[in-house]
Protein backbone atom coordinates (compact mmCIF):
# COMPACT_ATOMS: atom_id res chain seq x y z
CA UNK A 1 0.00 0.00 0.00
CA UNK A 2 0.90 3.25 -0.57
CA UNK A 3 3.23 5.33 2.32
CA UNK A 4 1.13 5.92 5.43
CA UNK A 5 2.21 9.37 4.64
CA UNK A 6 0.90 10.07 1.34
CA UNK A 7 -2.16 9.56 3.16
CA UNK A 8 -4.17 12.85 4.55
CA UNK A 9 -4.54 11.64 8.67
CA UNK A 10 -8.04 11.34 9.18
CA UNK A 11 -8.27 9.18 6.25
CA UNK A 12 -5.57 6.89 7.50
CA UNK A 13 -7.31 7.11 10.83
CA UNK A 14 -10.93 6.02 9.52
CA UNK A 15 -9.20 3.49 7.38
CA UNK A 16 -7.64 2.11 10.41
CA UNK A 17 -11.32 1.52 11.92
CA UNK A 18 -12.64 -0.37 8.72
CA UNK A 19 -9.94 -3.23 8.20
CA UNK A 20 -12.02 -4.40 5.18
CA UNK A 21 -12.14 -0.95 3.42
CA UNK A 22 -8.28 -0.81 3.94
CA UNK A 23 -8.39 -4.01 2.37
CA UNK A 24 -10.12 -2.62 -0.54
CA UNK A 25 -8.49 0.68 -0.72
CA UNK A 26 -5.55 -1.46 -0.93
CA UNK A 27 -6.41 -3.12 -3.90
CA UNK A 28 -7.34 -0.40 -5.96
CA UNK A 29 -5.75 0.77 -9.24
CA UNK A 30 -3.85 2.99 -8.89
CA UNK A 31 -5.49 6.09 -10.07
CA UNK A 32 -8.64 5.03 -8.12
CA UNK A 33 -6.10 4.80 -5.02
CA UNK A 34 -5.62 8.52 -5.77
CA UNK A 35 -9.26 9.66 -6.84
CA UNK A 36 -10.12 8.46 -2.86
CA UNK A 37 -7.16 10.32 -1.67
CA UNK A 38 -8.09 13.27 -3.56
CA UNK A 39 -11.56 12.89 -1.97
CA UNK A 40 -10.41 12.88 1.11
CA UNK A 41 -7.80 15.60 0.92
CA UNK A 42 -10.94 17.69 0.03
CA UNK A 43 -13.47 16.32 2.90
CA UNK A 44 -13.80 19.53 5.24
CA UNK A 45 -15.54 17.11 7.93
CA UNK A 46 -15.32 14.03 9.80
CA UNK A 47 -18.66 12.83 8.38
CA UNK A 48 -17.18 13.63 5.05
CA UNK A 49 -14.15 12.05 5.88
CA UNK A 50 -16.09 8.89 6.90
CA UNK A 51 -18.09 8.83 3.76
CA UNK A 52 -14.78 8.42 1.69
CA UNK A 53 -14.34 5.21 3.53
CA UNK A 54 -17.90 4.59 3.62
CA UNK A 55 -17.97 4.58 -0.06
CA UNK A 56 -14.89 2.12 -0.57
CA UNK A 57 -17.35 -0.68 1.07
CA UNK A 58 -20.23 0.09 -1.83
């Protein structure tokens, strides 16, 4: 997986409560890897935060 930190912290942090959407984060192409980061780097919430991860599990 990509350095812990390329990763914005309350993503890493919400990622770190949902092993499985780690898992799938994980496994993402590349650019999709980055489209979530993006995403999150954006989120101006914790609820928006969460819905990043949220949305890996969909």
């Amino acid at each position: 997986m990509m350095d812990q930190q390329q990763l914005p912290q309350g993503f890493s942090m919400a990622l770190s409560q949902r092993p499985e959407a780690m898992e799938r984060f994980a496994a993402l192409p590349e650019t999709e890897r980055q489209a979530v980061i993006d995403a999150a780097r954006a989120a101006t919430s914790k609820a928006e935060m969460r819905s990043c991860v949220d949305r890996l599990m969909q």
